[in-house]
Protein backbone atom coordinates (compact mmCIF):
# COMPACT_ATOMS: atom_id res chain seq x y z
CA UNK A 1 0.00 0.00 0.00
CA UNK A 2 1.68 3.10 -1.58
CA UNK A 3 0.94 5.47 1.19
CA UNK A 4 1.67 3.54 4.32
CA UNK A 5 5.19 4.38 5.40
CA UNK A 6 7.97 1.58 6.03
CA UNK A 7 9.88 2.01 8.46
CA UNK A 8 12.98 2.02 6.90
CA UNK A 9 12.06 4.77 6.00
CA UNK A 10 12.24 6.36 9.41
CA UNK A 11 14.91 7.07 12.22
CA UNK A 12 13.47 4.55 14.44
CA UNK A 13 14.56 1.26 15.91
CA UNK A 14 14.07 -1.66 14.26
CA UNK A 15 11.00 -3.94 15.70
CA UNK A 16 10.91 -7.98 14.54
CA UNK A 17 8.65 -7.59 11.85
CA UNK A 18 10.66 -4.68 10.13
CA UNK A 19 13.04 -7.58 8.61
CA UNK A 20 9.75 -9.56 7.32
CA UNK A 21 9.43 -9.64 3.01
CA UNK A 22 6.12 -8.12 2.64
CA UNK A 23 6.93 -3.96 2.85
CA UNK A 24 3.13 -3.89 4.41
CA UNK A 25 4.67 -5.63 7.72
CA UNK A 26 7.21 -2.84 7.89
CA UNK A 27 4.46 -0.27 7.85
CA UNK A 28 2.42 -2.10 10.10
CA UNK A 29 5.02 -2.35 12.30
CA UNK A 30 6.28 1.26 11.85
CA UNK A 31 2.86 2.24 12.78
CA UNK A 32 2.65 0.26 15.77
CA UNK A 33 5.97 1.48 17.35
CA UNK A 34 4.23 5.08 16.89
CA UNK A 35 1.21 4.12 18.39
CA UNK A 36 2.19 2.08 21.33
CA UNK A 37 3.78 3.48 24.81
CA UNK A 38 7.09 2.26 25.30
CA UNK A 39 9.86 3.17 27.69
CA UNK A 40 10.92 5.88 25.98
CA UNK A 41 7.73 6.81 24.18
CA UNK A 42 5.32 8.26 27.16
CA UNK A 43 1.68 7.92 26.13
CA UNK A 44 0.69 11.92 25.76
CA UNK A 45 3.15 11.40 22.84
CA UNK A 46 1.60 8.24 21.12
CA UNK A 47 -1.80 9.70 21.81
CA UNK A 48 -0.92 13.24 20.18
CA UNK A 49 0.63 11.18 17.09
CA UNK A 50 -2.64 8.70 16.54
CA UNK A 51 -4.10 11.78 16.69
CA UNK A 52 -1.93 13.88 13.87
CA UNK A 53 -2.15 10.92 11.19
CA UNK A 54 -5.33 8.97 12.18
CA UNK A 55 -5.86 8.40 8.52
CA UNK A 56 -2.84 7.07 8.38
CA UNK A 57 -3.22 4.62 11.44
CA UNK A 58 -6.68 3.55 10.14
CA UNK A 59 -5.21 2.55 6.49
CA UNK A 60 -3.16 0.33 8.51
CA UNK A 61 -6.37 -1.34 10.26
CA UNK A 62 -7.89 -1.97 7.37
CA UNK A 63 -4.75 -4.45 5.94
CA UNK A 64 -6.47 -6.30 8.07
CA UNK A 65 -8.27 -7.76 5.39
CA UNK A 66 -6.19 -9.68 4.36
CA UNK A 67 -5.58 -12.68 6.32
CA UNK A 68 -2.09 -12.64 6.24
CA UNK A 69 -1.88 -9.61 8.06
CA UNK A 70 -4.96 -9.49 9.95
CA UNK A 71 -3.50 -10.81 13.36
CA UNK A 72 -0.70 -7.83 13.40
CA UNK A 73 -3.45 -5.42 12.06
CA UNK A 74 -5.81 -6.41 14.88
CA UNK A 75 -2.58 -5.78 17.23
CA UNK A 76 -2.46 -2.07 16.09
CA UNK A 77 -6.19 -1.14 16.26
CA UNK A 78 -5.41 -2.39 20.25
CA UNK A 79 -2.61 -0.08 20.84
CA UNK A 80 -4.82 2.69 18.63
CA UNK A 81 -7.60 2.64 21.24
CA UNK A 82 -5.57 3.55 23.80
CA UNK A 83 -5.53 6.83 22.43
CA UNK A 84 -8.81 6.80 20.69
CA UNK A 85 -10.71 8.80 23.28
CA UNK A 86 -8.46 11.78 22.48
CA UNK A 87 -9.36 11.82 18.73
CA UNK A 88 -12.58 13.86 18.59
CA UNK A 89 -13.98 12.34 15.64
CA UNK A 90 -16.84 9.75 15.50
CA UNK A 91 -16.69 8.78 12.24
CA UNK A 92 -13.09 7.69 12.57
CA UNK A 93 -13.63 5.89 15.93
CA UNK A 94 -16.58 4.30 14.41
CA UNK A 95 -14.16 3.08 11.43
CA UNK A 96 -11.38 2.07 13.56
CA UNK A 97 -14.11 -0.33 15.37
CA UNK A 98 -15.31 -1.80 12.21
CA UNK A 99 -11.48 -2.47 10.86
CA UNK A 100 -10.57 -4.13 14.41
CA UNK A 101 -12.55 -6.30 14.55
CA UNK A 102 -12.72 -7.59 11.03
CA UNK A 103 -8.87 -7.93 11.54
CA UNK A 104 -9.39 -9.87 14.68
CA UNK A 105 -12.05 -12.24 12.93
CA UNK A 106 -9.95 -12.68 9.74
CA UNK A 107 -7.34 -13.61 12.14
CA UNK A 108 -9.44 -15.90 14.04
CA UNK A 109 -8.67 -15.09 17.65
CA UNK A 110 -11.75 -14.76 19.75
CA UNK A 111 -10.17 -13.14 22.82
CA UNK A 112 -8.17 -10.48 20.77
CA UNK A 113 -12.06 -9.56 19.17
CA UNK A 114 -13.46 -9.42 22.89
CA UNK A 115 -10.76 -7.04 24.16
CA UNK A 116 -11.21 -4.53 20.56
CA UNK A 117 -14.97 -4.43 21.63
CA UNK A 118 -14.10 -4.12 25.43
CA UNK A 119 -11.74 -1.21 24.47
CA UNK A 120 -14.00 0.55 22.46
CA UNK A 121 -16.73 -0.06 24.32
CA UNK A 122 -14.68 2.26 27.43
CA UNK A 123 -13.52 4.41 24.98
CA UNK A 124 -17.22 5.49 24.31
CA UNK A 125 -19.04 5.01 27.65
CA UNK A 126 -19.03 8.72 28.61
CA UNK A 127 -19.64 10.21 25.06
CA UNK A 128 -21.70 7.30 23.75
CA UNK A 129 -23.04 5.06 25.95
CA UNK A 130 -25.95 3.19 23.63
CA UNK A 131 -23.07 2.35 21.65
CA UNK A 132 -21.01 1.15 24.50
CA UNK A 133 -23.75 -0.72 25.73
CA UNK A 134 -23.62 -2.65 22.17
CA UNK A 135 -19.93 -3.30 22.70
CA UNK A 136 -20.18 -4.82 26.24
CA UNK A 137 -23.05 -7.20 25.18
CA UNK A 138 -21.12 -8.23 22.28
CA UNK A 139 -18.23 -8.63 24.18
CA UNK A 140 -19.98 -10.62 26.28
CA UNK A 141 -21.12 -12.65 23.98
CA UNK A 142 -17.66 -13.67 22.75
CA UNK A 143 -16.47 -14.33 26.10
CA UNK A 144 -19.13 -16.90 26.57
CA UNK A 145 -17.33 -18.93 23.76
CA UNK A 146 -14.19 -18.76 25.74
CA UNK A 147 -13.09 -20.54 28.94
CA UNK A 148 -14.29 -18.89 31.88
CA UNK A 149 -11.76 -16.59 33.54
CA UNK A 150 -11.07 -13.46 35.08
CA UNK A 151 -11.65 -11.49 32.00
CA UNK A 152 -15.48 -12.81 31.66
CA UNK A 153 -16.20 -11.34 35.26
CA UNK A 154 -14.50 -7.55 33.59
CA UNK A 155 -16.64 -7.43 31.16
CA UNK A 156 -19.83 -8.46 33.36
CA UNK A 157 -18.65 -5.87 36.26
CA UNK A 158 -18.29 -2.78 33.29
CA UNK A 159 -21.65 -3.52 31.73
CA UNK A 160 -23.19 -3.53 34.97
CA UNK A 161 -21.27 -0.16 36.04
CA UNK A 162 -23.02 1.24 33.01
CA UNK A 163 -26.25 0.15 34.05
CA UNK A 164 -25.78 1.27 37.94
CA UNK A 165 -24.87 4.52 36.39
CA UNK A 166 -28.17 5.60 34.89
CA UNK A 167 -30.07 3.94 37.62
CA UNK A 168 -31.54 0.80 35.30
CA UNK A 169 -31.26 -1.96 37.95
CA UNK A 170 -33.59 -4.53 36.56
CA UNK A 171 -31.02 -5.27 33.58
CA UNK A 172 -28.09 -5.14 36.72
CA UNK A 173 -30.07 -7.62 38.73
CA UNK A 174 -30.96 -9.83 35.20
CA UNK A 175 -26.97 -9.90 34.44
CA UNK A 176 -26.26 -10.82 37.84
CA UNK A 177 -28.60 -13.51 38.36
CA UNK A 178 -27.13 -15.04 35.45
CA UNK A 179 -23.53 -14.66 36.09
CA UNK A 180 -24.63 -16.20 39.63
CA UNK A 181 -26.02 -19.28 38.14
CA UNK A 182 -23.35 -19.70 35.45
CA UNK A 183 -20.30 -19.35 38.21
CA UNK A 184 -22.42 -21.75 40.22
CA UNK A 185 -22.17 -24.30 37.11
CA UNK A 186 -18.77 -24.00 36.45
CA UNK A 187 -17.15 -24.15 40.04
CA UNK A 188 -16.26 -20.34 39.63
CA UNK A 189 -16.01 -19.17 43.32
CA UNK A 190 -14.66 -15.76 42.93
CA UNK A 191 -17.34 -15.27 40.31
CA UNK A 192 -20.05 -16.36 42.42
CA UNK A 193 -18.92 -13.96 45.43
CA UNK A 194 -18.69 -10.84 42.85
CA UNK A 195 -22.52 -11.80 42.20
CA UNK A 196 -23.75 -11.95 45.34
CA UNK A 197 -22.53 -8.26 46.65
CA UNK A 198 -23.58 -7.38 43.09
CA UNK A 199 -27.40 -8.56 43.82
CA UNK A 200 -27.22 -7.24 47.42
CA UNK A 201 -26.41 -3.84 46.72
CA UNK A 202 -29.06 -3.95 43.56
CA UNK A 203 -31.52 -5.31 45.63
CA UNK A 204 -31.96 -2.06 47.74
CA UNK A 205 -32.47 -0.01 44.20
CA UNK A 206 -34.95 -1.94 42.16
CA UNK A 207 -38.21 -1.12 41.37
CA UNK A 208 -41.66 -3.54 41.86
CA UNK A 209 -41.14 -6.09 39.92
CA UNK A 210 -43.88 -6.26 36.96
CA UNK A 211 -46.99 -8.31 36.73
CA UNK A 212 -46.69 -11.82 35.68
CA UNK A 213 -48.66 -11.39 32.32
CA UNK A 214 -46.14 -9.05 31.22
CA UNK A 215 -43.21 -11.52 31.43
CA UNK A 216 -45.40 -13.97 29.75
CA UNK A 217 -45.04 -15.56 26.42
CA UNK A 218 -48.22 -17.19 23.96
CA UNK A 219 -47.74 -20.32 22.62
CA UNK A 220 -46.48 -19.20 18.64
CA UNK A 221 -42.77 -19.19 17.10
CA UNK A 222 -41.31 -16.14 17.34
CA UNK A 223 -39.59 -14.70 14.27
CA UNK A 224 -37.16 -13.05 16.80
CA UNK A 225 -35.14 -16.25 17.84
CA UNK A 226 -36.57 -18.96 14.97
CA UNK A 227 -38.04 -20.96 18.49
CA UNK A 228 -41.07 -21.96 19.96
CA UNK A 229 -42.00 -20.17 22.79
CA UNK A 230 -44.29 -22.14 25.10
CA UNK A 231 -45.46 -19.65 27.98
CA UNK A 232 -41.13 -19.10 28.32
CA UNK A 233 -39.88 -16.17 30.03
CA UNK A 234 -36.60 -14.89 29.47
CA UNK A 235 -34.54 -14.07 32.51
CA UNK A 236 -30.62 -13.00 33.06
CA UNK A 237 -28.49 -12.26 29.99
CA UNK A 238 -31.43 -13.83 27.24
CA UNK A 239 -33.49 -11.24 28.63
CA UNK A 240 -30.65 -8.45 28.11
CA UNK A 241 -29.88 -9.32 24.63
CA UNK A 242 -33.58 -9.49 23.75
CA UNK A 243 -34.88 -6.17 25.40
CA UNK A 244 -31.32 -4.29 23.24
CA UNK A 245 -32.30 -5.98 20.23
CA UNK A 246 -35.89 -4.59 20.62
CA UNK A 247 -34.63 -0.93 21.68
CA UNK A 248 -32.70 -1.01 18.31
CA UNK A 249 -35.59 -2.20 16.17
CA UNK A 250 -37.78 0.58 17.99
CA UNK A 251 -35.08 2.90 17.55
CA UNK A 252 -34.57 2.73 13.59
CA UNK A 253 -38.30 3.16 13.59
CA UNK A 254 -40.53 0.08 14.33
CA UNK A 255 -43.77 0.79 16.92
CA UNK A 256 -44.77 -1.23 19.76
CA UNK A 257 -47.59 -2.29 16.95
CA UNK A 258 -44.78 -3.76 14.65
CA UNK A 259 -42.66 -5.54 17.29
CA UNK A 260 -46.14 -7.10 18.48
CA UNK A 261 -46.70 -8.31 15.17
CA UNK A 262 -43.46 -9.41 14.53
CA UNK A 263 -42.50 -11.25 18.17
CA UNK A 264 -45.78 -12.35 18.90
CA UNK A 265 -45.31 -10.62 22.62
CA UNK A 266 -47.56 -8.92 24.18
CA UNK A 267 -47.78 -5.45 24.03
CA UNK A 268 -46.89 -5.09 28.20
CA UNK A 269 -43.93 -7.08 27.79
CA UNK A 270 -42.43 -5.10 24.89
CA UNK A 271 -43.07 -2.28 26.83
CA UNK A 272 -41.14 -3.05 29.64
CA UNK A 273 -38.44 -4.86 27.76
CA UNK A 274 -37.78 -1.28 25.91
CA UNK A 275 -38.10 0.54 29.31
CA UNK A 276 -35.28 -1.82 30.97
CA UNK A 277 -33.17 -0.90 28.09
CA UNK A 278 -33.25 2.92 28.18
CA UNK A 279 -35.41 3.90 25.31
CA UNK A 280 -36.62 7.17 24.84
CA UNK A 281 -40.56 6.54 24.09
CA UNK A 282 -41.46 8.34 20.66
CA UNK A 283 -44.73 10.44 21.91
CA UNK A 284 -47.95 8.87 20.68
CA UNK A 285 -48.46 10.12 16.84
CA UNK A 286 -45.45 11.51 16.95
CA UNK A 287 -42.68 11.55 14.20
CA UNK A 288 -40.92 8.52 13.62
CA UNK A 289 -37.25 8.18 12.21
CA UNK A 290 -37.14 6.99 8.79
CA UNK A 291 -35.34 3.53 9.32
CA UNK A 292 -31.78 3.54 7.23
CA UNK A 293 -31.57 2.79 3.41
């Protein structure tokens, strides 16, 4: 790529992939000693370069594409979003996301996609936190495919954090349930423990819990999940994933009407669902967003 630079190029020190064939490994690792902290690189100065050629650093992301370079490509946009909070553009952050984790996927390493989504996902929790909300639950998600460890009890504590913050403790109390039964399962103590003061401190926030009909279920498929749903309710993280995948739908325009019609649950239910995630209610016969071409 013709307007990456190679580090040859450059008064810098040599890192191991600057002796590798390809001249795109030079850049990519050019661009990486740039971006990343080092002893005698102090982080206000990686952060104010990202920042001066963010073009530059994305082009590099985006090599990611190709397989053979997606794993050192996934490897920048980490060290990038250390520093993406200080580039005050959307758009790019947004891009830089996208690239990530298309180079960690190409690359095939599940817990180098989980920590891109858990990085951006901090990165925007302040300025952005629907879309941080997004990255923890797919995070989440990925870490579920993984061992259990340490890092699957982060990314449960942050998404909760997120939730304590704006005072929605039914989805806090729904995550922690379910972490509480799936330590329990897999002989996670520690996990188990962080639950418990979890649930104890939610406890003393929550609202009434909600009528029974509104939790309930009729007996139809449900185009939502491809299942029957016989009179099921959906507790702990199912119920998470369903109420943010109902917020979005309502969000790019669908009514309470359409998601009736489409998910078969009752109108109560997909009303509470939407408030546990956050929406902001449309007012009735209001204006609607026109859902993206």
């Amino acid at each position: 790529m013709s307007s990456l630079p190679e580090a040859a190029h450059h008064d810098c020190a040599p890192t191991p992939l600057s002796t590798a064939a390809d001249p795109r490994d030079r850049s990519l690792a050019y661009l990486h000693q740039q971006a990343a902290p080092g002893p005698h690189r102090a982080p206000e100065h990686a952060a104010a370069w990202v920042r001066d050629h963010r073009d530059l650093v994305l082009a590099g992301v985006r090599l990611g594409t190709d397989p053979t370079l997606s794993a050192t490509a996934a490897q920048l946009a980490l060290a990038v979003w250390l520093h993406a909070g200080h580039v005050p553009d959307p758009a790019w952050q947004a891009n830089l996301a996208h690239a990530g984790e298309e180079a960690a996927i190409n690359a095939r390493e599940p817990n180098l996609l989980a920590t891109l989504l858990e990085h951006s996902a901090r990165a925007w929790q302040d300025t952005d936190p629907v879309t941080a909300e997004s990255q923890w639950i797919r995070a989440l998600g990925v870490r579920l495919r993984l061992p259990i460890h340490d890092a699957l009890l982060g990314t449960v504590d942050a998404l909760t954090q997120l939730y304590a913050q704006r005072h929605r403790w039914s989805p806090v109390l729904d995550l922690n349930l379910w972490l509480l039964a799936y330590c329990e399962d897999h002989g996670h103590l520690a996990g188990a423990a962080q639950a418990h003061l979890t649930l104890t401190h939610a406890r003393s926030h929550t609202e009434p819990p909600a009528p029974a009909h509104e939790h309930l279920e009729p007996r139809e498929e449900s185009p939502m999940n491809n299942a029957p749903t016989p009179s099921r309710r959906h507790h702990g993280l199912a119920r998470i994933q369903l109420a943010h995948t109902l917020k979005t739908l309502y969000e790019k325009g669908a009514s309470i009407r359409t998601l009736h019609k489409e998910t078969q649950y009752s109108y109560g239910k997909i009303h509470r669902l939407l408030h546990e995630a956050g929406t902001t209610f449309r007012p009735r016969g209001g204006h609607r967003p026109h859902p993206p071409n």
